[in-house]
Each structure stands twice: as structure tokens, then as C-alpha cells.
PDB file of N, CA and C in Angstrom:
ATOM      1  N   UNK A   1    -166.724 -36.198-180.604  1.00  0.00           N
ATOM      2  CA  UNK A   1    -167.602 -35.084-180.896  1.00  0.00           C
ATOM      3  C   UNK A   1    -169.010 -35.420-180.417  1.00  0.00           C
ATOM      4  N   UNK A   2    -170.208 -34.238-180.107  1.00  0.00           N
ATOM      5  CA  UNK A   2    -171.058 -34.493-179.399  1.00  0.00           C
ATOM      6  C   UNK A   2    -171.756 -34.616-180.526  1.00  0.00           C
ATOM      7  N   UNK A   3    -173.085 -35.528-180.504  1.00  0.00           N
ATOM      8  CA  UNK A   3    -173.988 -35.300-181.173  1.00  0.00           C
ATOM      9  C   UNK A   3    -174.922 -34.297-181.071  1.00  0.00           C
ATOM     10  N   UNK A   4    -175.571 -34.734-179.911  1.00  0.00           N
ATOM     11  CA  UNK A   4    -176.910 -33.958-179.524  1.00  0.00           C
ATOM     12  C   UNK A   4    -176.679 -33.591-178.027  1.00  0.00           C
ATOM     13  N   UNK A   5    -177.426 -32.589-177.634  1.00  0.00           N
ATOM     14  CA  UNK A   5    -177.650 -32.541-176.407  1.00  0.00           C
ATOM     15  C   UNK A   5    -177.298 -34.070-175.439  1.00  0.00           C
ATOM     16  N   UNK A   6    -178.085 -34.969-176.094  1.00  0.00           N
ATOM     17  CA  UNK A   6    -178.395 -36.335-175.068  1.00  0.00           C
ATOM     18  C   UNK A   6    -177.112 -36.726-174.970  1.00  0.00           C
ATOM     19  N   UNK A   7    -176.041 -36.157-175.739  1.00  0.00           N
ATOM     20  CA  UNK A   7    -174.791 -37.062-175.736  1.00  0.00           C
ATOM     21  C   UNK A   7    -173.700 -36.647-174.247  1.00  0.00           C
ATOM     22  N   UNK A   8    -174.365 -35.571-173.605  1.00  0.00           N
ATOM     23  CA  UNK A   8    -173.543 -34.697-172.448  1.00  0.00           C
ATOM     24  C   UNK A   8    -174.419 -35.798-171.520  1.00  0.00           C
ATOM     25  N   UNK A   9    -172.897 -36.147-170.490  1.00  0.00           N
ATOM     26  CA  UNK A   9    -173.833 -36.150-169.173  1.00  0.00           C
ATOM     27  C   UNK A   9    -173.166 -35.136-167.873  1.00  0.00           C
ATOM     28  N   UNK A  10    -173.748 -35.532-166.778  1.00  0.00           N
ATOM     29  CA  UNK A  10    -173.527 -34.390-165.776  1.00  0.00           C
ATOM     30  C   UNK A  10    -172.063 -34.443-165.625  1.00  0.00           C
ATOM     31  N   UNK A  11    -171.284 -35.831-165.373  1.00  0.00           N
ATOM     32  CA  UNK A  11    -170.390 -36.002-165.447  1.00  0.00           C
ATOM     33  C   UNK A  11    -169.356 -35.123-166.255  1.00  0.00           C
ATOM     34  N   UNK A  12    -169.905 -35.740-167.382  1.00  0.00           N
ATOM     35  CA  UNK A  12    -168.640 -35.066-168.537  1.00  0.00           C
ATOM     36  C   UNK A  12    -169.007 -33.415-168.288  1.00  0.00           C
ATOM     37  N   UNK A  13    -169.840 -32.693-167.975  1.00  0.00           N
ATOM     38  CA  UNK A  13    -170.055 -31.481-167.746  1.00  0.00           C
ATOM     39  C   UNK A  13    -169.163 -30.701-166.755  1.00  0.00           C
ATOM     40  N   UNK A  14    -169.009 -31.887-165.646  1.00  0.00           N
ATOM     41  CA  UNK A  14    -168.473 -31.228-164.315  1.00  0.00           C
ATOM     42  C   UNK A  14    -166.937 -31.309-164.523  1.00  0.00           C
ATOM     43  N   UNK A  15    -166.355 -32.237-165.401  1.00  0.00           N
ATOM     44  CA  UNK A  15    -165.063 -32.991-165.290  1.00  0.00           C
ATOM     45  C   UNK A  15    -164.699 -31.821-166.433  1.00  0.00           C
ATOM     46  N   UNK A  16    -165.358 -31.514-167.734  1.00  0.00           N
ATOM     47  CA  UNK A  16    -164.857 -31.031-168.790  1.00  0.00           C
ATOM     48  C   UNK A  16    -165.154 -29.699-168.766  1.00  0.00           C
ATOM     49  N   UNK A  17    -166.324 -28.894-169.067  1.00  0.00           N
ATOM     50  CA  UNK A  17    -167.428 -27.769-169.643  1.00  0.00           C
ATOM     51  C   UNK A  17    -167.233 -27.184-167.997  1.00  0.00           C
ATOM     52  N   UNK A  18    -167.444 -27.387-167.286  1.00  0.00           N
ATOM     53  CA  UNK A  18    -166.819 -26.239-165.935  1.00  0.00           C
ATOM     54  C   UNK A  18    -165.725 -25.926-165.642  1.00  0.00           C
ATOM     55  N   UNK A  19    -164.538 -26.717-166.216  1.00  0.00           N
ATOM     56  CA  UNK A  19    -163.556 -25.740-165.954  1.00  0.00           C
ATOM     57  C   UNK A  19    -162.708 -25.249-166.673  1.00  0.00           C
ATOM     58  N   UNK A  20    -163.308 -25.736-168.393  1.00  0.00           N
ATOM     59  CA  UNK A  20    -163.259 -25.008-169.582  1.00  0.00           C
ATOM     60  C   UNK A  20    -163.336 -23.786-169.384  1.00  0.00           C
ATOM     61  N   UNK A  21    -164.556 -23.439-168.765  1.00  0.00           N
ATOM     62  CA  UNK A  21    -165.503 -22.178-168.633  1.00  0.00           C
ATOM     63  C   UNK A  21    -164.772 -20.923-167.177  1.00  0.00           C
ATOM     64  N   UNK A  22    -164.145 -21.977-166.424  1.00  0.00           N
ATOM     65  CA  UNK A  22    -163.398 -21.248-165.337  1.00  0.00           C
ATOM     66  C   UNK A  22    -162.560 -20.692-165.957  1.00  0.00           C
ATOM     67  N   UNK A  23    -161.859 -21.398-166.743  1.00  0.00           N
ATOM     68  CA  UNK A  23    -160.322 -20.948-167.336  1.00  0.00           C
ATOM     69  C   UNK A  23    -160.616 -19.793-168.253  1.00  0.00           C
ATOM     70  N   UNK A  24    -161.553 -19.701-169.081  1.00  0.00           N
ATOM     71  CA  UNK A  24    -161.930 -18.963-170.212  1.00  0.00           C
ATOM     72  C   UNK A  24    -162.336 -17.453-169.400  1.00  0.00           C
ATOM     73  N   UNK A  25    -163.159 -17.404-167.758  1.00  0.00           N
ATOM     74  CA  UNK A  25    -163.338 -16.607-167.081  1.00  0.00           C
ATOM     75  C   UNK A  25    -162.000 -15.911-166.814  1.00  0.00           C
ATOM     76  N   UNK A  26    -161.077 -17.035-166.249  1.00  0.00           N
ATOM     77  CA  UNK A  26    -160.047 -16.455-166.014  1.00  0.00           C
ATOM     78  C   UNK A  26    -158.935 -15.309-166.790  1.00  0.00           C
ATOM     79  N   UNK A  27    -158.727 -15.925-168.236  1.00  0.00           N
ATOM     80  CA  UNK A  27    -158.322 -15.162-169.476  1.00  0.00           C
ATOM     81  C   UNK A  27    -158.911 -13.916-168.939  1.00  0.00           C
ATOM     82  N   UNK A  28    -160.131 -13.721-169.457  1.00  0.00           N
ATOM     83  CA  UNK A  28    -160.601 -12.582-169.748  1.00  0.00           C
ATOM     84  C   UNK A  28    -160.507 -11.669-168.313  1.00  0.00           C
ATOM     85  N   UNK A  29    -160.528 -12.028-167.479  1.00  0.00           N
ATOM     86  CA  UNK A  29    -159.935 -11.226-165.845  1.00  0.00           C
ATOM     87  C   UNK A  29    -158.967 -10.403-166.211  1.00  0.00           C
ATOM     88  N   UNK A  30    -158.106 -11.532-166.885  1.00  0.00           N
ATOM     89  CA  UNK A  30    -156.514 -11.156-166.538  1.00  0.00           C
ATOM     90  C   UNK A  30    -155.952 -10.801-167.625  1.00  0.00           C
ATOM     91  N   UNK A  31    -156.102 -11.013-168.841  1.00  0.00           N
ATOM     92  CA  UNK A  31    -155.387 -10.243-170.106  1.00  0.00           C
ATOM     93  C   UNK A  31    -156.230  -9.276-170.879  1.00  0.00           C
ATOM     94  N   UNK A  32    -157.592  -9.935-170.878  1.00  0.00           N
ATOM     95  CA  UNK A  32    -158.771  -9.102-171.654  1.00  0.00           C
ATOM     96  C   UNK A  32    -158.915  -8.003-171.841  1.00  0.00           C
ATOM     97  N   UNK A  33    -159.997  -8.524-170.489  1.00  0.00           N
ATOM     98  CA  UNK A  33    -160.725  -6.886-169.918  1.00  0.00           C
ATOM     99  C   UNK A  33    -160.097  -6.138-169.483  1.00  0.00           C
ATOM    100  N   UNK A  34    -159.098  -6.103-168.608  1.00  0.00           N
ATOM    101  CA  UNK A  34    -158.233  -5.033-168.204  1.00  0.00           C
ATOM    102  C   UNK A  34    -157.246  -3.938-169.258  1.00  0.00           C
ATOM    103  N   UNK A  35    -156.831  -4.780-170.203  1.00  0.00           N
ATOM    104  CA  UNK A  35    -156.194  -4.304-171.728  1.00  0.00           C
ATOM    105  C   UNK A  35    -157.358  -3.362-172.273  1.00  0.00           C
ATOM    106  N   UNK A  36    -158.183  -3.459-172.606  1.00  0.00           N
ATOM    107  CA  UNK A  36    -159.501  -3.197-173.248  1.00  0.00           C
ATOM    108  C   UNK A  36    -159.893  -2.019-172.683  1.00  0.00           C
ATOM    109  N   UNK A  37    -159.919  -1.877-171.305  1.00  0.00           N
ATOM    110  CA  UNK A  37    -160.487  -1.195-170.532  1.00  0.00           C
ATOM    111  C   UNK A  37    -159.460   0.014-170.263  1.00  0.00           C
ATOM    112  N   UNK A  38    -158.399  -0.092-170.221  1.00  0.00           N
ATOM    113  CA  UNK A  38    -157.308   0.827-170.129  1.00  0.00           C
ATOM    114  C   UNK A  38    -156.969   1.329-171.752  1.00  0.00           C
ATOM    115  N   UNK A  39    -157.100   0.883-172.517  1.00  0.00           N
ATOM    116  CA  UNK A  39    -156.997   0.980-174.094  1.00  0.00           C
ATOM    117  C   UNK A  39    -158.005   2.232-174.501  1.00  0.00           C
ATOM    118  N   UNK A  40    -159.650   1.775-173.764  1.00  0.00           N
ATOM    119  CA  UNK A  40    -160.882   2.853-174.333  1.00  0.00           C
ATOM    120  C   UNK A  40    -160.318   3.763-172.937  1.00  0.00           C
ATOM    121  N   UNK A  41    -159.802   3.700-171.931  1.00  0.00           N
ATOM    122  CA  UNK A  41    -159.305   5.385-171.170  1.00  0.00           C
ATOM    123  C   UNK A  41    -158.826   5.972-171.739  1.00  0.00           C
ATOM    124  N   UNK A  42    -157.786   5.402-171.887  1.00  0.00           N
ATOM    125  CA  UNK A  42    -156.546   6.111-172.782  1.00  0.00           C
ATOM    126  C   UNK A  42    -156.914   7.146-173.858  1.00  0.00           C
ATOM    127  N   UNK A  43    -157.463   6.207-174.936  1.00  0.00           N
ATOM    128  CA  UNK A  43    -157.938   6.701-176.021  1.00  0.00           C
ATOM    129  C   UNK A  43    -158.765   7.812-176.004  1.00  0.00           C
ATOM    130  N   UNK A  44    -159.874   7.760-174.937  1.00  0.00           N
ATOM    131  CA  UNK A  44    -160.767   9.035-175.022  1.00  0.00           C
ATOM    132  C   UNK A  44    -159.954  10.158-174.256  1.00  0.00           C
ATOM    133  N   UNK A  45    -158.895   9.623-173.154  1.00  0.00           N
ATOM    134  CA  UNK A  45    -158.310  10.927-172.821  1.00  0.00           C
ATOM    135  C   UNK A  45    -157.347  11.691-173.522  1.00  0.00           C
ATOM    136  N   UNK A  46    -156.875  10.426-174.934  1.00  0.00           N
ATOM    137  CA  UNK A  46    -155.758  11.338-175.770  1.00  0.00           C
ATOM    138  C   UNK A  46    -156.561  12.393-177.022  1.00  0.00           C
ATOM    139  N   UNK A  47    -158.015  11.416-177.044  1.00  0.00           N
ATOM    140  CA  UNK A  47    -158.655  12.144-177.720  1.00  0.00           C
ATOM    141  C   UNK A  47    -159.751  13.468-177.170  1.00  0.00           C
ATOM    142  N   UNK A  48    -159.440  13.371-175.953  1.00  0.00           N
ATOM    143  CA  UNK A  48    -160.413  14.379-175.327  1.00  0.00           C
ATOM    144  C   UNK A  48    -161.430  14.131-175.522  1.00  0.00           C
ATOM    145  N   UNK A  49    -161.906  13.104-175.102  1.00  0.00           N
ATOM    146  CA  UNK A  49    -163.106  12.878-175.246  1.00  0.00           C
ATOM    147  C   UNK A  49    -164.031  12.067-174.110  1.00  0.00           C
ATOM    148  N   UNK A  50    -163.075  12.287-172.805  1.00  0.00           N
ATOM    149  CA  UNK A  50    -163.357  11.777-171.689  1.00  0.00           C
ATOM    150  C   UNK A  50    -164.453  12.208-171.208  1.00  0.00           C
ATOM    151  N   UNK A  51    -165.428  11.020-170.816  1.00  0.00           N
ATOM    152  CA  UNK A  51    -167.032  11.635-170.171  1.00  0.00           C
ATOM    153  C   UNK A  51    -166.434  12.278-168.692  1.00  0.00           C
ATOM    154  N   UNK A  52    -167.702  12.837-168.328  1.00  0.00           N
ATOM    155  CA  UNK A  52    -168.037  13.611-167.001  1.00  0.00           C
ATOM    156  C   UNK A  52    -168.305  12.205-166.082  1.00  0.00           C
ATOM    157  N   UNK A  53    -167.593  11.061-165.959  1.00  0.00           N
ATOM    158  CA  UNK A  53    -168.540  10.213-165.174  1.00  0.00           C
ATOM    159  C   UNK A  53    -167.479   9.695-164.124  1.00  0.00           C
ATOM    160  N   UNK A  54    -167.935   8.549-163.687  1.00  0.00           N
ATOM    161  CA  UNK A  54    -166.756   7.696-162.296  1.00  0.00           C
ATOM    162  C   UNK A  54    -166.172   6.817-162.731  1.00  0.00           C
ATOM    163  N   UNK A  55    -165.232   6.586-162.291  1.00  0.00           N
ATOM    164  CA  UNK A  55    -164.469   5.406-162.982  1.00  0.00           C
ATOM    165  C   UNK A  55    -165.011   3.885-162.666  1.00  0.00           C
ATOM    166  N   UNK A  56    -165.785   4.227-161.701  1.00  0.00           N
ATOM    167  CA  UNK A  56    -166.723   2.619-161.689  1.00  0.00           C
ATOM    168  C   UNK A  56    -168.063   2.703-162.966  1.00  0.00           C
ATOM    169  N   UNK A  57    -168.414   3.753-163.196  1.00  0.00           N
ATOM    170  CA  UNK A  57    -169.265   4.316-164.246  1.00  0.00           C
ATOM    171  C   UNK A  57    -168.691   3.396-165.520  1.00  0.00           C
ATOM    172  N   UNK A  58    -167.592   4.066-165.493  1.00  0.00           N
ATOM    173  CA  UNK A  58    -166.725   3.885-166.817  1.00  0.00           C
ATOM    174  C   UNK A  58    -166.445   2.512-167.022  1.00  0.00           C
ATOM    175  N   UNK A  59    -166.238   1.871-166.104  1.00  0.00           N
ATOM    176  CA  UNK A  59    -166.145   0.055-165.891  1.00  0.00           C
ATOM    177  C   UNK A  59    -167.412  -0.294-166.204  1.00  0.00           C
ATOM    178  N   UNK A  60    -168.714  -0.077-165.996  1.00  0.00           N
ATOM    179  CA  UNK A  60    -169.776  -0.613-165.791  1.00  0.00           C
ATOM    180  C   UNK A  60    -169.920  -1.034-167.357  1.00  0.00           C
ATOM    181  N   UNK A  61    -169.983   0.330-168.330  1.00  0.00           N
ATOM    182  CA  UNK A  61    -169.731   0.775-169.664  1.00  0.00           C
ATOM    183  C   UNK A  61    -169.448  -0.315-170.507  1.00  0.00           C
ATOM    184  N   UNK A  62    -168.223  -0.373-169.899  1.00  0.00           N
ATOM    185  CA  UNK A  62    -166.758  -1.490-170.191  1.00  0.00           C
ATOM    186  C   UNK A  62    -167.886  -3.117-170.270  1.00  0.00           C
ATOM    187  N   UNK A  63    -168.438  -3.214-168.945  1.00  0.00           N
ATOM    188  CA  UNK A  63    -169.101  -4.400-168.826  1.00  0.00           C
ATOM    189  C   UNK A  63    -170.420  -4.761-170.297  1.00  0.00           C
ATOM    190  N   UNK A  64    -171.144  -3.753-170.017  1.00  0.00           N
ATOM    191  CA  UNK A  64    -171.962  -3.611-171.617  1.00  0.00           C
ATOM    192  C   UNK A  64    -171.426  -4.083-172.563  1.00  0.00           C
ATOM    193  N   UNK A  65    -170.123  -3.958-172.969  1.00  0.00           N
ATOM    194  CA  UNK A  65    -169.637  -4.412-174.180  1.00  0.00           C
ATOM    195  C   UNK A  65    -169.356  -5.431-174.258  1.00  0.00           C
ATOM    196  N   UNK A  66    -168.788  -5.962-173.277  1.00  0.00           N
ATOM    197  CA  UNK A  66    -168.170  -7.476-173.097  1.00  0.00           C
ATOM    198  C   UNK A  66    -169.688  -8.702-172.515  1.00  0.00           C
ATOM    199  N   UNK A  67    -170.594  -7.984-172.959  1.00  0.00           N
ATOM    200  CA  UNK A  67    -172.490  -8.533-172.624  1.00  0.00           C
ATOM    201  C   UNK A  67    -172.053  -8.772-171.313  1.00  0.00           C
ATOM    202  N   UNK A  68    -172.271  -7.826-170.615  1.00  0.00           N
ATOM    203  CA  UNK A  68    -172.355  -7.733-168.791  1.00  0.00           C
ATOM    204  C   UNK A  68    -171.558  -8.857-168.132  1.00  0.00           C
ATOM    205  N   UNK A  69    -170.182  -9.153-168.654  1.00  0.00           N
ATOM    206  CA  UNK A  69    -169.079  -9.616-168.147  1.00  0.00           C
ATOM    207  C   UNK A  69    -168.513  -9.129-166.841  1.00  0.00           C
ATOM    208  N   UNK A  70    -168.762  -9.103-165.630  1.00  0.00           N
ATOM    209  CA  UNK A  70    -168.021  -8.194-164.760  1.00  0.00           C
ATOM    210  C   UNK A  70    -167.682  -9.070-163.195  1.00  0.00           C
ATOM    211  N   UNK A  71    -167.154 -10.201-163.696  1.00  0.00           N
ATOM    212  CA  UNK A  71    -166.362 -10.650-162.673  1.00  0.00           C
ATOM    213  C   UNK A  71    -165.181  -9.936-161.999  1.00  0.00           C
ATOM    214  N   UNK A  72    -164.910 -10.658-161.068  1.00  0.00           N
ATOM    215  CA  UNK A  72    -163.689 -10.120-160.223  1.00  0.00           C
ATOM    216  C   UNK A  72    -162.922  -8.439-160.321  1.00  0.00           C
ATOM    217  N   UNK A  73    -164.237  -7.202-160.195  1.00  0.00           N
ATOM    218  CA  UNK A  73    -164.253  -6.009-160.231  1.00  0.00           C
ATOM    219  C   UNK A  73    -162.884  -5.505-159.575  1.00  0.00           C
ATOM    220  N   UNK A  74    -162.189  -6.283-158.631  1.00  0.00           N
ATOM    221  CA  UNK A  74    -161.134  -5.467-157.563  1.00  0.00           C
ATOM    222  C   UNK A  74    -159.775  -5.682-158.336  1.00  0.00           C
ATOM    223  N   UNK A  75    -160.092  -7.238-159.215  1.00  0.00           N
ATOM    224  CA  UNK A  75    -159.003  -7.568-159.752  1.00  0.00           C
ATOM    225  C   UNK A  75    -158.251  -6.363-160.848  1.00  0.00           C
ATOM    226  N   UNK A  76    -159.677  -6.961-161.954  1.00  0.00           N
ATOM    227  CA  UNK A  76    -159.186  -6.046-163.165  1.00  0.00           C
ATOM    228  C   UNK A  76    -159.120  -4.428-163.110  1.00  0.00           C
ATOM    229  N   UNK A  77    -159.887  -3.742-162.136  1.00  0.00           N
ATOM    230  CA  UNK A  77    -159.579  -2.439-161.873  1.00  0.00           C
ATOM    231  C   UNK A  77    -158.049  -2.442-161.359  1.00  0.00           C
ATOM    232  N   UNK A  78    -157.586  -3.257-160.678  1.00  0.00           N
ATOM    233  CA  UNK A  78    -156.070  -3.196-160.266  1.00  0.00           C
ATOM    234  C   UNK A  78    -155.074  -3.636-161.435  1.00  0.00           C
ATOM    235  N   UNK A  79    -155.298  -3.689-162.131  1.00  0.00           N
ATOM    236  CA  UNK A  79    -154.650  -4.352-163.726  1.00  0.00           C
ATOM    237  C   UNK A  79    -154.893  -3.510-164.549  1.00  0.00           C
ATOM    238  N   UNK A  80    -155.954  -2.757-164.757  1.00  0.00           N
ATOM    239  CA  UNK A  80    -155.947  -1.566-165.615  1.00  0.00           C
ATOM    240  C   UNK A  80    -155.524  -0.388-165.087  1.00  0.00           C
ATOM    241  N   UNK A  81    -155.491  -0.144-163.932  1.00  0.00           N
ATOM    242  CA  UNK A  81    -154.422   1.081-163.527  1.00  0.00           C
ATOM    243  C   UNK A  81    -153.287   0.677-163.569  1.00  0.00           C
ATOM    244  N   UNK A  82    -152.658  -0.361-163.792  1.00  0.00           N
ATOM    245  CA  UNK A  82    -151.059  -0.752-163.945  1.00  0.00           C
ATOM    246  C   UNK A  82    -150.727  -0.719-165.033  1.00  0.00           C
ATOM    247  N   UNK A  83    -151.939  -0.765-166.277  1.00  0.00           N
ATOM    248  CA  UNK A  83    -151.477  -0.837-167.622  1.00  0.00           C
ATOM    249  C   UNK A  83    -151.433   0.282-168.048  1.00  0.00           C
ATOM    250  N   UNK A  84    -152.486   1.091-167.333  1.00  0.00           N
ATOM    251  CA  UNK A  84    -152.932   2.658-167.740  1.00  0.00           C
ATOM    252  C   UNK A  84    -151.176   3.760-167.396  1.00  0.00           C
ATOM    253  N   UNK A  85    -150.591   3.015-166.450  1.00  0.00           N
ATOM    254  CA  UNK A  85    -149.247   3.220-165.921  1.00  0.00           C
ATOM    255  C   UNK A  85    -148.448   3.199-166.939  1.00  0.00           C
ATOM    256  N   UNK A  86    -148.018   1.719-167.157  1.00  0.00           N
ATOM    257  CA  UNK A  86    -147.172   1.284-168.086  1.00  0.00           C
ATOM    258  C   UNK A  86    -147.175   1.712-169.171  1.00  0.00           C
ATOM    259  N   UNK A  87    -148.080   1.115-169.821  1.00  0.00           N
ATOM    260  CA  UNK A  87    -148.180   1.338-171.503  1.00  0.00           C
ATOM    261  C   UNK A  87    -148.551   2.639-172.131  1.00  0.00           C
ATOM    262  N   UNK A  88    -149.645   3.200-171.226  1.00  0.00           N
ATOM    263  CA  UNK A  88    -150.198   4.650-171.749  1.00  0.00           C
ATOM    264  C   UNK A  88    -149.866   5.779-171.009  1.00  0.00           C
ATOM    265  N   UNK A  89    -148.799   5.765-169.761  1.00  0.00           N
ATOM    266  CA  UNK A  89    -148.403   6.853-169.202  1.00  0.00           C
ATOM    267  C   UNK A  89    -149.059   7.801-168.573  1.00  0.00           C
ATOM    268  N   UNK A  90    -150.514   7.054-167.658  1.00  0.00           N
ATOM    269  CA  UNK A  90    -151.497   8.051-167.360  1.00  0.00           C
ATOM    270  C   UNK A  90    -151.706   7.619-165.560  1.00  0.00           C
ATOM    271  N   UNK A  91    -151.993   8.299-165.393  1.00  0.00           N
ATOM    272  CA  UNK A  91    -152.091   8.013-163.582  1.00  0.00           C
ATOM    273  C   UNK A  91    -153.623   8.807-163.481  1.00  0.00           C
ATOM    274  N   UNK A  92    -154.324   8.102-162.733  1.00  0.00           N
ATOM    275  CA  UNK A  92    -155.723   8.723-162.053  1.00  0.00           C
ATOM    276  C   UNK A  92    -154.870   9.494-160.905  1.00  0.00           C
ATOM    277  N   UNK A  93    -155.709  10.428-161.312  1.00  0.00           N
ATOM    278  CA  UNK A  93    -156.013  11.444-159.917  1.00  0.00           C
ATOM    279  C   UNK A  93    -157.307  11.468-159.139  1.00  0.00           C
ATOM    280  N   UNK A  94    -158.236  10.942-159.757  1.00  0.00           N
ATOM    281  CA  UNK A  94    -159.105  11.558-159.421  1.00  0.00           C
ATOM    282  C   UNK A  94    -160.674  10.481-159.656  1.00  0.00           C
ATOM    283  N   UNK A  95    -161.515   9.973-158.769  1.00  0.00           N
ATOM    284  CA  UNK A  95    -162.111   8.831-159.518  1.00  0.00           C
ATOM    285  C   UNK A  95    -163.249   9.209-159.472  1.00  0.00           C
ATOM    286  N   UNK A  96    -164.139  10.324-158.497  1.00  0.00           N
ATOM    287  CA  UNK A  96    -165.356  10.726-159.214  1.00  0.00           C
ATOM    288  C   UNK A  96    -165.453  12.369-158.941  1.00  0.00           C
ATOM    289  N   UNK A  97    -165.375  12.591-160.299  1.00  0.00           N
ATOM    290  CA  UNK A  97    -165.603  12.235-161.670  1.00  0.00           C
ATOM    291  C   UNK A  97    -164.121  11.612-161.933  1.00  0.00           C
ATOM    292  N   UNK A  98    -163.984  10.473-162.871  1.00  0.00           N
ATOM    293  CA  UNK A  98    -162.851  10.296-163.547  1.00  0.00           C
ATOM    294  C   UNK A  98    -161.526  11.274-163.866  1.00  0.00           C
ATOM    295  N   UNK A  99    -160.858  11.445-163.415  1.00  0.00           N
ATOM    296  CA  UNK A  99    -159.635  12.427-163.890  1.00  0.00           C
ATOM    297  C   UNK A  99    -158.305  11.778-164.268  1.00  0.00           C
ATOM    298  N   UNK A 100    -157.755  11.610-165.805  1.00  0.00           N
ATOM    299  CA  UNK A 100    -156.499  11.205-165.780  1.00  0.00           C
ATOM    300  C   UNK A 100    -155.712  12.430-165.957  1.00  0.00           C
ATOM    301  N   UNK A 101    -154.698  12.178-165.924  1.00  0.00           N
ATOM    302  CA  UNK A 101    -153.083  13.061-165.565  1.00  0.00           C
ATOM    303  C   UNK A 101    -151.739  12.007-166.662  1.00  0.00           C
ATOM    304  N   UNK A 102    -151.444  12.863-167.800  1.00  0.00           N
ATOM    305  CA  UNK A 102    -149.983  12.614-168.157  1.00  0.00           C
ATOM    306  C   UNK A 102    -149.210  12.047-167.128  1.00  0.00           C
ATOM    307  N   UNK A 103    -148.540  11.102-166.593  1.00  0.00           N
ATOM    308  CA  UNK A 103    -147.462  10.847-165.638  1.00  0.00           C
ATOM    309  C   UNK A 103    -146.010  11.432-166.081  1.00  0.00           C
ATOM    310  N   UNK A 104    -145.563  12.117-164.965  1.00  0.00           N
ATOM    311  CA  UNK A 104    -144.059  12.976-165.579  1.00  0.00           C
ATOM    312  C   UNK A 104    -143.104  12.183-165.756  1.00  0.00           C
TER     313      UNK A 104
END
């Protein structure tokens, strides 16, 4: 266990605490944010309560919450339209303005 600050060196930083921090980036890419993000679509479109905005709009949003988290943008947008698929049965039509569609 660390004591103090003085007890880190660059070493143990680079070997341990960077790729702690990669991996922890990674999670949130790939199970997180994309869940999360397809979860608040969903929800406002079952609730009608979908804004007038873009779906990069709507990501940005997404980023605010997670305190301006917004790595790998191409990824998790491609992971939340697969979930938005799967789990909630909704297909974009339409990305500015945002438009989801029931899938038949």
C-alpha cells in the first residue's frame, strides 16, 4: 500500500497506473457507455420524449454525464446502434435530427 505521494515512482506508474487506466478506458468503450447510451435513446423514444437534436448531439449529452468521457466516438456509436437493435428493437432512420423507428 502507498503511503504518500513520495511512495510512487515513474516506474511503478508506467508498469502499474497506465495500464490500469487503459483497461478501465477500455471497459467503459465497450460495455459502459454504449449500454447507457442506447438505454437513455430508448427510453426517451418509448417515452416520447425524444429531443429535436443529432445523434452526435445526443452523444455529446451522453459525454456530460460520464464528466466529458468521449473516447473512441466511432467505436461506441457502432455498439450502441447494435444494442439499440438487439435489446430495444429500434433502428435509426434518420441522424439529423435524430429519428428512431420500431424495427418490424
Amino acid at each position: 500500500m502507498l503511503k504518500d505521494i513520495n511512495d510512487i515512482s515513474d516506474n511503478y506508474i508506467k508498469e502499474n497506473l497506465v495500464p490500469m487506466d487503459k483497461n478501465f478506458n477500455q471497459y467503459m468503450i465497450e460495455f459502459v457507455i454504449p449500454e447507457v447510451f442506447a438505454f437513455q435513446l430508448s427510453n426517451s423514444y418509448y417515452r416520447n420524449c425524444l429531443c429535436d437534436a443529432t445523434f452526435e448531439q445526443h452523444y455529446h449529452s451522453l459525454c456530460d454525464v460520464f464528466n466529458g468521457f468521449n473516447n473512441d466516438f466511432k467505436k461506441i456509436i457502432d455498439l450502441t446502434i447494435s444494442i439499440l437493435l438487439i435489446k430495444y428493437n429500434l433502428k435509426i432512420t434518420n441522424e439529423i435530427p435524430l429519428i428512431l423507428k420500431k424495427r418490424q
